[in-house]
N, C-alpha and C. Protein backbone atom coordinates (compact mmCIF):
# COMPACT_ATOMS: atom_id res chain seq x y z
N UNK A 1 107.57 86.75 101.51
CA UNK A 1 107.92 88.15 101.45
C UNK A 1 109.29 88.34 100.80
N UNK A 2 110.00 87.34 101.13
CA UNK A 2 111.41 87.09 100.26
C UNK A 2 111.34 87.97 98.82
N UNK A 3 111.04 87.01 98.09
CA UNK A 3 110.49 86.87 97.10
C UNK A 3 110.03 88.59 96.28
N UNK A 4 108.74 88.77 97.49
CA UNK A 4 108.21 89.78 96.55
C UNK A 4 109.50 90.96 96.53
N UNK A 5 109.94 91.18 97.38
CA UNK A 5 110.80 92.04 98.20
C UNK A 5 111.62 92.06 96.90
N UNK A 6 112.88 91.05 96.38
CA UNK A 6 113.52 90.83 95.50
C UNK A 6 113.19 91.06 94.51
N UNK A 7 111.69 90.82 93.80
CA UNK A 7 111.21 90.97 92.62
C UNK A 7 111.18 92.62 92.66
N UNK A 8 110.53 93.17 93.65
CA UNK A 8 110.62 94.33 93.67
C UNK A 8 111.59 95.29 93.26
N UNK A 9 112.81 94.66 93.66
CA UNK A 9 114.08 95.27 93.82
C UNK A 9 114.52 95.04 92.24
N UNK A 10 114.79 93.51 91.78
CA UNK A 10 114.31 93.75 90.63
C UNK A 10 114.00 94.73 89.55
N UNK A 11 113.05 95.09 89.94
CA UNK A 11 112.43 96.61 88.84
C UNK A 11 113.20 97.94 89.04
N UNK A 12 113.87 98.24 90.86
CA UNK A 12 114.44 99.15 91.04
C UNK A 12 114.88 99.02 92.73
N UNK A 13 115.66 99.95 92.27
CA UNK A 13 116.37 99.96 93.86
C UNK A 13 115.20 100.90 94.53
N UNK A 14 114.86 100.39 95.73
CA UNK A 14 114.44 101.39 96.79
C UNK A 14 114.48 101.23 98.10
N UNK A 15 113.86 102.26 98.82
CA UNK A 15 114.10 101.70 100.30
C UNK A 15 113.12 101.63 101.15
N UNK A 16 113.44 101.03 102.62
CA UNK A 16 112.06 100.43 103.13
C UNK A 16 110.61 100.95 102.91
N UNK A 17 110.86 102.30 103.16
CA UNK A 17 109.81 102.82 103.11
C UNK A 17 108.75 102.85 101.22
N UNK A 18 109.37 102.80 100.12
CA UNK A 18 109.01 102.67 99.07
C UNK A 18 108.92 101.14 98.71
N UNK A 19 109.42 100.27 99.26
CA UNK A 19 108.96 98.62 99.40
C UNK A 19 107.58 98.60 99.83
N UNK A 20 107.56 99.45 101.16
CA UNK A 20 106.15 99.07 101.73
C UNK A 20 104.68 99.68 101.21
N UNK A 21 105.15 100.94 100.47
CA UNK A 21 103.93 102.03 99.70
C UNK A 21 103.72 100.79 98.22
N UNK A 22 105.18 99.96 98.06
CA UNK A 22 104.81 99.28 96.45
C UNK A 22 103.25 98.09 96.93
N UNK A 23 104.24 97.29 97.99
CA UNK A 23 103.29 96.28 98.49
C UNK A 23 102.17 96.70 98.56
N UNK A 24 101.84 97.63 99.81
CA UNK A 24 100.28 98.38 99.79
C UNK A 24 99.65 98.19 98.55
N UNK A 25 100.14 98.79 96.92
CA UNK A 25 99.29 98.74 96.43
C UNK A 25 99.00 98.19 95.40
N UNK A 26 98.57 96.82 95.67
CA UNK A 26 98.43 95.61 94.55
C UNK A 26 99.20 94.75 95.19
N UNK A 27 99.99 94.41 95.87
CA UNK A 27 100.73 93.47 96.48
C UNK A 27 99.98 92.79 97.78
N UNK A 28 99.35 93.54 98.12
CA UNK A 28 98.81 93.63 99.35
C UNK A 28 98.03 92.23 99.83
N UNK A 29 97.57 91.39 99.05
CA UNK A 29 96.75 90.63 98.67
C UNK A 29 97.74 89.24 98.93
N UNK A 30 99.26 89.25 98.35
CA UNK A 30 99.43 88.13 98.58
C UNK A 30 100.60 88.26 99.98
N UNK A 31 101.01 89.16 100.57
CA UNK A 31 101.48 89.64 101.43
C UNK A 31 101.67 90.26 102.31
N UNK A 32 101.52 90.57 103.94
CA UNK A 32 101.59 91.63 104.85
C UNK A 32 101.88 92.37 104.53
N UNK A 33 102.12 93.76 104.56
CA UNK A 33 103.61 94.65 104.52
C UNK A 33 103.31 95.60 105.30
N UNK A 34 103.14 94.53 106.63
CA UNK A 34 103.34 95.45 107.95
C UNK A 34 105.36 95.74 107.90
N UNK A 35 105.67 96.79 108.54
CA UNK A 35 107.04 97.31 108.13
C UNK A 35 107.65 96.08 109.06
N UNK A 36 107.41 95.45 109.79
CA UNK A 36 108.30 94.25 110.76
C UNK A 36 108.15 93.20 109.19
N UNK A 37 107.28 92.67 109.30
CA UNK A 37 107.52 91.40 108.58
C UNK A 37 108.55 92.08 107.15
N UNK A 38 108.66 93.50 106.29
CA UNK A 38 109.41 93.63 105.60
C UNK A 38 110.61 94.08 106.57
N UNK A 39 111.26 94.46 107.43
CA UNK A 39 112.88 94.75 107.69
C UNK A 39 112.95 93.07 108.21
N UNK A 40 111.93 92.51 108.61
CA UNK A 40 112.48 90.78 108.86
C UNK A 40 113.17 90.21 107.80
N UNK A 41 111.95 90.58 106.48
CA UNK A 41 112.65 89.98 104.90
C UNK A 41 114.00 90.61 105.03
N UNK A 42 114.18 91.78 105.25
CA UNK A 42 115.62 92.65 104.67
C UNK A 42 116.66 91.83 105.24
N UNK A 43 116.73 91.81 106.55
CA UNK A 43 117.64 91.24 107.21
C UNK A 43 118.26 89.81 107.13
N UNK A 44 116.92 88.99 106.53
CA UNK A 44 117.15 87.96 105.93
C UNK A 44 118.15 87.55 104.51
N UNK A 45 117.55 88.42 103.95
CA UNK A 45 117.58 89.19 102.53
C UNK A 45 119.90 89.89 102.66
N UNK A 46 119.71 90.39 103.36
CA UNK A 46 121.20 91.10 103.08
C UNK A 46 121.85 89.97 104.25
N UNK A 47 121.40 89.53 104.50
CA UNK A 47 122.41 88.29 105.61
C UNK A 47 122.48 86.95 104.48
N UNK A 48 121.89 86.71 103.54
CA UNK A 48 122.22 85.70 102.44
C UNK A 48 123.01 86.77 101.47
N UNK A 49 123.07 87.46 101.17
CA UNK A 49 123.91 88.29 99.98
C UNK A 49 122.88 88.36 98.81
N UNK A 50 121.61 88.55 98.92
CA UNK A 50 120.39 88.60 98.08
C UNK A 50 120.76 90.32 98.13
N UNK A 51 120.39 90.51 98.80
CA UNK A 51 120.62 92.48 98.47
C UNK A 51 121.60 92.89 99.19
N UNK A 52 121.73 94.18 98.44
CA UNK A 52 122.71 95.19 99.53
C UNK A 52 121.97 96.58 99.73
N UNK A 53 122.63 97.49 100.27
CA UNK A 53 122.52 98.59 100.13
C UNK A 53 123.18 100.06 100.24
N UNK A 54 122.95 101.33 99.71
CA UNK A 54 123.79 102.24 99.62
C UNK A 54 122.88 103.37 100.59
N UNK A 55 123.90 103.90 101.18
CA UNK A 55 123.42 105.21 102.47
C UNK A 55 123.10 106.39 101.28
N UNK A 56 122.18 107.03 101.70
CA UNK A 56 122.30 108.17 101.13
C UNK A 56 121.60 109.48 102.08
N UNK A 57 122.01 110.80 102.14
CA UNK A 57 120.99 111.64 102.58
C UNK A 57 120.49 112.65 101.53
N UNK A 58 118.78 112.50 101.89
CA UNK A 58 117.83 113.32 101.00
C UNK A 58 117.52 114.21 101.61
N UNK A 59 117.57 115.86 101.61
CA UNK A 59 116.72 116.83 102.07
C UNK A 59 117.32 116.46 103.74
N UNK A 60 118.19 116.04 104.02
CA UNK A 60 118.82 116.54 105.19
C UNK A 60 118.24 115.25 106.09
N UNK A 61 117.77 113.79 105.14
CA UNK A 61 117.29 112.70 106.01
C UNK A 61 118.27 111.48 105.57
N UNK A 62 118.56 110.68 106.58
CA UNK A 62 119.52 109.33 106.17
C UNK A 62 118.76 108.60 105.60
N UNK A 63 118.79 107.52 104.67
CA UNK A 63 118.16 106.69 103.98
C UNK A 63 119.10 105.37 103.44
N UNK A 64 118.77 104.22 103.58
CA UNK A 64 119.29 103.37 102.81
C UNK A 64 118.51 103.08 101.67
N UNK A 65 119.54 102.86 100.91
CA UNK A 65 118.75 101.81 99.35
C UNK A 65 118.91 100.89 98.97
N UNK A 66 118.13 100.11 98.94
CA UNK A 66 117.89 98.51 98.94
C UNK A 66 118.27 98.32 96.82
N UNK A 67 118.98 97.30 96.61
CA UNK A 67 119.15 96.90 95.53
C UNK A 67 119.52 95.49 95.29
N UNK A 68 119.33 94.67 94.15
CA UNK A 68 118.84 93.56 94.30
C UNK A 68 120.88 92.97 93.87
N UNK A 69 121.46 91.93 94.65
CA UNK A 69 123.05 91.61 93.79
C UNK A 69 122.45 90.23 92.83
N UNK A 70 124.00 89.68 92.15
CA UNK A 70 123.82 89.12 91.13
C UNK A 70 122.85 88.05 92.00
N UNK A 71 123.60 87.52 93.04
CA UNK A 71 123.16 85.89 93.62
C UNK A 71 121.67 85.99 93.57
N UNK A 72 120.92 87.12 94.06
CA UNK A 72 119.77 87.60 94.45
C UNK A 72 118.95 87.23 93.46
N UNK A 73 119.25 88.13 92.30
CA UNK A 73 118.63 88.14 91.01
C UNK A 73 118.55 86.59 91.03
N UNK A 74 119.37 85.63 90.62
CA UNK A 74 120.02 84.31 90.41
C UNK A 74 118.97 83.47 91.28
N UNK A 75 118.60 83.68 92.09
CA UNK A 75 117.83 82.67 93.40
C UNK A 75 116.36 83.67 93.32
N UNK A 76 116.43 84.64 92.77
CA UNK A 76 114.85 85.21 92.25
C UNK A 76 114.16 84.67 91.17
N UNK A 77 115.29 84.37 90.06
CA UNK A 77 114.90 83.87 88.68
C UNK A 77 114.82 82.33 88.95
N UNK A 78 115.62 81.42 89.83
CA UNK A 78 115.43 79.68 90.01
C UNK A 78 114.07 79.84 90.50
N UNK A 79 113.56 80.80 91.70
CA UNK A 79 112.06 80.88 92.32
C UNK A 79 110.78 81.27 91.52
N UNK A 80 111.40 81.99 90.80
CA UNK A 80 109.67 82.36 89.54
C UNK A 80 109.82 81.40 88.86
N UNK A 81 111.01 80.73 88.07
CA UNK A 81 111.00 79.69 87.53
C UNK A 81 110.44 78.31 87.49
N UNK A 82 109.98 77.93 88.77
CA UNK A 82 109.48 77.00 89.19
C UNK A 82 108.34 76.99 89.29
N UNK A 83 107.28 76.05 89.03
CA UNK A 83 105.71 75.79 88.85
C UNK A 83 105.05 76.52 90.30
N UNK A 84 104.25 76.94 89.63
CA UNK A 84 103.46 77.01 90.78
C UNK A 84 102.95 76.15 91.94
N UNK A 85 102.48 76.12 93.00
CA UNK A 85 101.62 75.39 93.97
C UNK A 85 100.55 75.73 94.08
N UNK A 86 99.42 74.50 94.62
CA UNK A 86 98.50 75.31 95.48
C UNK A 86 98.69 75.57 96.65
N UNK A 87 98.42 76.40 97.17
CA UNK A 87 98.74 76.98 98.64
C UNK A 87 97.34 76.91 99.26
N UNK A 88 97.72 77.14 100.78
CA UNK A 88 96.39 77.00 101.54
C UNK A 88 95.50 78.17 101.79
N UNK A 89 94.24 77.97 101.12
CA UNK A 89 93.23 78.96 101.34
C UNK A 89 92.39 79.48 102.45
N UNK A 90 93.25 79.45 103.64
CA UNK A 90 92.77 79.57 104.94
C UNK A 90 92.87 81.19 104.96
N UNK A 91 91.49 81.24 105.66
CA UNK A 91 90.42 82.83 105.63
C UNK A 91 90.38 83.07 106.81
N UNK A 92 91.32 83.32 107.80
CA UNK A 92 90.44 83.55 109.01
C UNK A 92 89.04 84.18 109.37
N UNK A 93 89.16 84.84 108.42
CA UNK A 93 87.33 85.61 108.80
C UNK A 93 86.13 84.54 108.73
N UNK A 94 86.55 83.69 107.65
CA UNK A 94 85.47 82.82 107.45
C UNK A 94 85.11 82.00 108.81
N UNK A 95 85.81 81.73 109.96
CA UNK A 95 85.92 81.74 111.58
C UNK A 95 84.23 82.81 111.70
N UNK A 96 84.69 83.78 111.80
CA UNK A 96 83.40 84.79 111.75
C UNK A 96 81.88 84.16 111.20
N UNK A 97 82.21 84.02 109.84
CA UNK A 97 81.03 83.77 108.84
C UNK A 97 80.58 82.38 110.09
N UNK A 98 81.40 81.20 110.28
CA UNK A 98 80.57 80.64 110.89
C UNK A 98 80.06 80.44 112.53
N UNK A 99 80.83 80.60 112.91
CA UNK A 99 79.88 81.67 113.90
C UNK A 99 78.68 82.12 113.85
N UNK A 100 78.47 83.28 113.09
CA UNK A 100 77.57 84.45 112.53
C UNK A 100 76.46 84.10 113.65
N UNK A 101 75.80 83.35 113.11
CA UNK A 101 74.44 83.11 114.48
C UNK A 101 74.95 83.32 115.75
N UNK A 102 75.75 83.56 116.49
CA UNK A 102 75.81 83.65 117.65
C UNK A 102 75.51 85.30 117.67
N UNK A 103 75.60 85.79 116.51
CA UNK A 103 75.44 87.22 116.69
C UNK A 103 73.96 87.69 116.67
N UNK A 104 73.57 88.86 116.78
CA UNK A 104 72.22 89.59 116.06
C UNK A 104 71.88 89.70 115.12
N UNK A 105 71.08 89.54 114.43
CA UNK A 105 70.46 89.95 112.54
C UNK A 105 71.05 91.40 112.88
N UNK A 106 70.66 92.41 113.60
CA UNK A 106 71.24 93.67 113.12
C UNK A 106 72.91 93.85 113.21
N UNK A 107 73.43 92.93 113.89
CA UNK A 107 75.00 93.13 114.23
C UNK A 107 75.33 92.06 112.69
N UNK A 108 75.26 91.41 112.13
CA UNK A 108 75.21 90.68 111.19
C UNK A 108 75.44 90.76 110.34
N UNK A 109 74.15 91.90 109.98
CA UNK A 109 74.08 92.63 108.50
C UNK A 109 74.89 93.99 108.66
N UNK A 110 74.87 94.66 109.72
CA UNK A 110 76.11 95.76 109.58
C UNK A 110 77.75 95.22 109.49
N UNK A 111 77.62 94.22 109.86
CA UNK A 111 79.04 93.66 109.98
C UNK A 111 79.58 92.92 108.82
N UNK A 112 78.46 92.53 107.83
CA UNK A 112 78.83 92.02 106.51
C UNK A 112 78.27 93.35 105.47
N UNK A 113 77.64 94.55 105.88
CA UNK A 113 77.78 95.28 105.24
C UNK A 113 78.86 96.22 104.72
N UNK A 114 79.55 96.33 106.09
CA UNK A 114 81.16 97.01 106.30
C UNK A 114 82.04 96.22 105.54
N UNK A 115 82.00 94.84 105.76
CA UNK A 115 82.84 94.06 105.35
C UNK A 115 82.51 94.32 103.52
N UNK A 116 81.64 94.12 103.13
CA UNK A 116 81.40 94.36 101.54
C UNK A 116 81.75 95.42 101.07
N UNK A 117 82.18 96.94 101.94
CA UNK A 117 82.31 98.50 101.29
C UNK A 117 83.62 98.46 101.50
N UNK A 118 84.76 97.48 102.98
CA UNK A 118 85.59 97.45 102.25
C UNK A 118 86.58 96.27 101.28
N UNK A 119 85.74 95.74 101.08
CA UNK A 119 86.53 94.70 99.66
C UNK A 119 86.04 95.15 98.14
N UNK A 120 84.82 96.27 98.42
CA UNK A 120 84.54 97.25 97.34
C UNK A 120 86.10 98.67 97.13
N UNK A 121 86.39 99.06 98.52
CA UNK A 121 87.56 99.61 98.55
C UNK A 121 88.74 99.56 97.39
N UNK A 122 89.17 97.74 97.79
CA UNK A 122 89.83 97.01 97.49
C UNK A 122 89.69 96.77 96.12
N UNK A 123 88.82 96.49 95.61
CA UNK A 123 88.06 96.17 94.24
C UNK A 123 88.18 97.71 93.89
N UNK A 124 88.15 98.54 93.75
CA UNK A 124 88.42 99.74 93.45
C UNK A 124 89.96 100.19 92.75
N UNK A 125 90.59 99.65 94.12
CA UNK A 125 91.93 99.91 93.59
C UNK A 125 92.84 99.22 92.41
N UNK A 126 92.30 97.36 92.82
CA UNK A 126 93.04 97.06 91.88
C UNK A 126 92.22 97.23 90.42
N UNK A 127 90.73 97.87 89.99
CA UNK A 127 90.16 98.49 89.32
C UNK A 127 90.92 99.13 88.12
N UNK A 128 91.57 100.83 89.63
CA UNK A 128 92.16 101.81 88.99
C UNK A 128 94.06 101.10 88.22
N UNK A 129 94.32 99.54 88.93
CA UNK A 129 95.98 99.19 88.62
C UNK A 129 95.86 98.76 87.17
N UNK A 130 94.36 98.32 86.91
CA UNK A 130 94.13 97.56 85.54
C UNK A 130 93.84 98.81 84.94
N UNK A 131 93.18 99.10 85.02
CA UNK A 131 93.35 100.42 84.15
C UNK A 131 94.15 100.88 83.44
N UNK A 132 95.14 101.63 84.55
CA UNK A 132 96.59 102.19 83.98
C UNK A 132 97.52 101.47 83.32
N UNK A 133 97.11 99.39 83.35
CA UNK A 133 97.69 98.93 82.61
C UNK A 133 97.46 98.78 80.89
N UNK A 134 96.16 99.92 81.10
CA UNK A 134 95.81 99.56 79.59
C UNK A 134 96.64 100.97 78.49
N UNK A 135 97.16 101.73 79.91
CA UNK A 135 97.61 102.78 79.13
C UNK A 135 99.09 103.43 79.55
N UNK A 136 99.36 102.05 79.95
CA UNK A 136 101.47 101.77 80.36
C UNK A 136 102.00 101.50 78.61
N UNK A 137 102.87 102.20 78.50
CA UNK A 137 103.93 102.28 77.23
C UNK A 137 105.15 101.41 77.95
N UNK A 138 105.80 100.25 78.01
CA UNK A 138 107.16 100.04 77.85
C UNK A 138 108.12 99.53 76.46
N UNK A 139 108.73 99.13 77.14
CA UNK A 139 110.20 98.83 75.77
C UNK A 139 109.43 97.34 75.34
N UNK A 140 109.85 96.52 74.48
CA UNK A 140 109.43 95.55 73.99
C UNK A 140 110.26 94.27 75.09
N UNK A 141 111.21 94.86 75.17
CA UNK A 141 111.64 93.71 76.14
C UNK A 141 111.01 93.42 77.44
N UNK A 142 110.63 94.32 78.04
CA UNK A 142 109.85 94.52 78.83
C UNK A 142 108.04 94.59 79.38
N UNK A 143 107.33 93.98 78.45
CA UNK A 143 105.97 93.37 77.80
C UNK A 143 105.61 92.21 78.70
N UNK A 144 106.98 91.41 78.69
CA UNK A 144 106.60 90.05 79.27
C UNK A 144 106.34 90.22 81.18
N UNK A 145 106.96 91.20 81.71
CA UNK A 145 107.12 91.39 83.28
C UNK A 145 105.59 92.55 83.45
N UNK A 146 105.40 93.48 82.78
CA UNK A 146 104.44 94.01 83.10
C UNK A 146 102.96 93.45 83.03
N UNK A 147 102.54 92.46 81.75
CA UNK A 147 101.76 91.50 81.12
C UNK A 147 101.70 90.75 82.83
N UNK A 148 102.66 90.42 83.22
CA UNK A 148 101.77 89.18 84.10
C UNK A 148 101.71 89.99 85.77
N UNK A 149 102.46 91.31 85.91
CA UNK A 149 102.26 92.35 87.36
C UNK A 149 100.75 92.78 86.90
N UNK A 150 100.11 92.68 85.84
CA UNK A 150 98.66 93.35 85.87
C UNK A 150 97.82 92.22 85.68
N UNK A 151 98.24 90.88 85.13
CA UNK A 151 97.30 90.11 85.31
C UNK A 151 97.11 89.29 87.30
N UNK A 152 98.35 89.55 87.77
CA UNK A 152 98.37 89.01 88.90
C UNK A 152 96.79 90.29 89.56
N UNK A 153 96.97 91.56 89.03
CA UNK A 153 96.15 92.82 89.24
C UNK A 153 94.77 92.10 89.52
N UNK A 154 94.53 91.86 87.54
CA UNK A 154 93.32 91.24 87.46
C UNK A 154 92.89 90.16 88.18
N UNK A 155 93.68 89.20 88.47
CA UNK A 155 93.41 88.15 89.34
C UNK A 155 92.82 88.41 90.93
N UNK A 156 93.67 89.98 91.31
CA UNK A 156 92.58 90.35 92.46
C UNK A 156 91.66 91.00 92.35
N UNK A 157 91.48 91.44 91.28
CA UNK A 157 90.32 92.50 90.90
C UNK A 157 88.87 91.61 90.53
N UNK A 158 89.16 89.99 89.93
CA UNK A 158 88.53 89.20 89.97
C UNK A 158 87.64 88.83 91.00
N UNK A 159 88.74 88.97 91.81
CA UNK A 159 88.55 87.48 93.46
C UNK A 159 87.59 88.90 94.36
N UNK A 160 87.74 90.00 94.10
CA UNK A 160 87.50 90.63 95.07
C UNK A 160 86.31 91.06 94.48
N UNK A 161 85.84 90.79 93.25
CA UNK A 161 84.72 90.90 92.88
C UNK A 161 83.73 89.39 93.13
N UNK A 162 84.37 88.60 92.87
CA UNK A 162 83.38 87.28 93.46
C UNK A 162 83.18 87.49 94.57
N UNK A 163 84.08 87.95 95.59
CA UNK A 163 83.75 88.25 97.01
C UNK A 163 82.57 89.01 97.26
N UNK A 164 82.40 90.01 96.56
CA UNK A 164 81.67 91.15 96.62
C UNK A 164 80.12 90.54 96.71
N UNK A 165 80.07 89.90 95.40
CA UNK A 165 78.56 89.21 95.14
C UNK A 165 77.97 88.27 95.79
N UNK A 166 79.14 87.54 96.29
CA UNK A 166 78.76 85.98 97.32
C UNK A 166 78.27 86.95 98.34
N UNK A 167 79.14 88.03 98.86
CA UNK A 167 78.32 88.57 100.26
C UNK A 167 77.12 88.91 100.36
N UNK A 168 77.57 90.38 99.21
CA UNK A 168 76.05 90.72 99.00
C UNK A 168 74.89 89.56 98.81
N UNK A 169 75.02 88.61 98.01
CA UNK A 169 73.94 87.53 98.25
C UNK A 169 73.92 87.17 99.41
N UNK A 170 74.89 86.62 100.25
CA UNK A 170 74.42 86.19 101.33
C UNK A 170 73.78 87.38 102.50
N UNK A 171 73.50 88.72 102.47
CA UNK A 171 73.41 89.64 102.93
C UNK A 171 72.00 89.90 102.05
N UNK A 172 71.69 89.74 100.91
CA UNK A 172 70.64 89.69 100.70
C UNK A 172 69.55 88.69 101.36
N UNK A 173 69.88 87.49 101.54
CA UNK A 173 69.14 86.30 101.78
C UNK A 173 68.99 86.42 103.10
N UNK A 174 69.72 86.62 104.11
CA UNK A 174 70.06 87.66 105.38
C UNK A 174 68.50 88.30 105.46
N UNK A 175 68.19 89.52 104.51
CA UNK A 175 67.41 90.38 104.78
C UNK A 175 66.01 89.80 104.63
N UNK A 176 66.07 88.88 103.27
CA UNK A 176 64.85 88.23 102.86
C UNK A 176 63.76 87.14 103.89
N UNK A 177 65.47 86.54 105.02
CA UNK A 177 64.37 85.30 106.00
C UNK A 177 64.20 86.08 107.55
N UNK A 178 64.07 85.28 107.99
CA UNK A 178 63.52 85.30 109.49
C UNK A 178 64.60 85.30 110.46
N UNK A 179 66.18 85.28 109.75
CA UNK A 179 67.27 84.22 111.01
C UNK A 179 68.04 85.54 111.19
């Protein structure tokens, strides 16, 4: 959460509450952004000298604003810099999937039907993020940071479409036997 938090900040100063509407949408995928686990990052975050922030009142409300300092930037850019990993692909739901027989054919198929309308949800949204990336104007310097925030897009717009079809197949095959 470090990380995204910083990158975020990065692009612009904002504050908790506009961290957590960014995450929600398209971020969402590789990160919580229940509001604890982000003021955990913050606190983390402005107790290393990674961010600071400035008070302000809007419309008669207090607000802080989160902005990214040099060190921040500096220990954001050593962290993207570095190769990727694989990380662990642990699903808790898939707990569920095997299971499943302990349940009912009708509790089964409603329960992997729900589950398919919302990762269709999901698949929707990051849908509408690719989209708008086909019709984002920036500066030339700026090509290289947006190019890979919409392919990270596509990458869930991908996954959440393989998801989609593995279910539905298995929700088809579901309907087709006897179990």
């Amino acid at each position: 959460m470090d990380n995204i938090i910083l990158g975020l900040l990065l692009l612009s100063s904002r504050t908790i509450y506009q961290l957590r509407e960014r995450i929600d949408k398209g971020l969402n995928m590789m990160y919580s952004s229940s509001m604890g686990s982000i003021q955990a990052a913050i606190k983390k975050l402005l107790n290393c000298g990674y961010i600071q922030y400035e008070e302000a009142v809007e419309n008669g409300k207090y607000k802080k604003i989160y902005s990214i300092t040099d060190s921040g930037k500096q220990n954001f850019i050593e962290w993207v810099s570095t190769p990727m990993e694989i990380q662990s692909s642990k699903n808790p739901e898939l707990a569920k999937l095997y299971f499943m027989g302990f349940s009912t054919k009708e509790k089964r198929e409603a329960g992997l039907q729900e589950y398919i309308s919302k990762l269709k949800e999901q698949y929707d949204v990051l849908n509408a993020i690719c989209k708008e990336a086909e019709n984002v104007k920036v500066p030339d310097e700026d090509k290289d940071i947006l190019h890979y925030q919409f392919t990270a897009a596509r990458y869930g717009k991908d996954f959440m479409k393989f998801n989609i079809e593995w279910y539905q197949k298995l929700l088809d095959e579901m309907r087709g036997s006897k179990i």
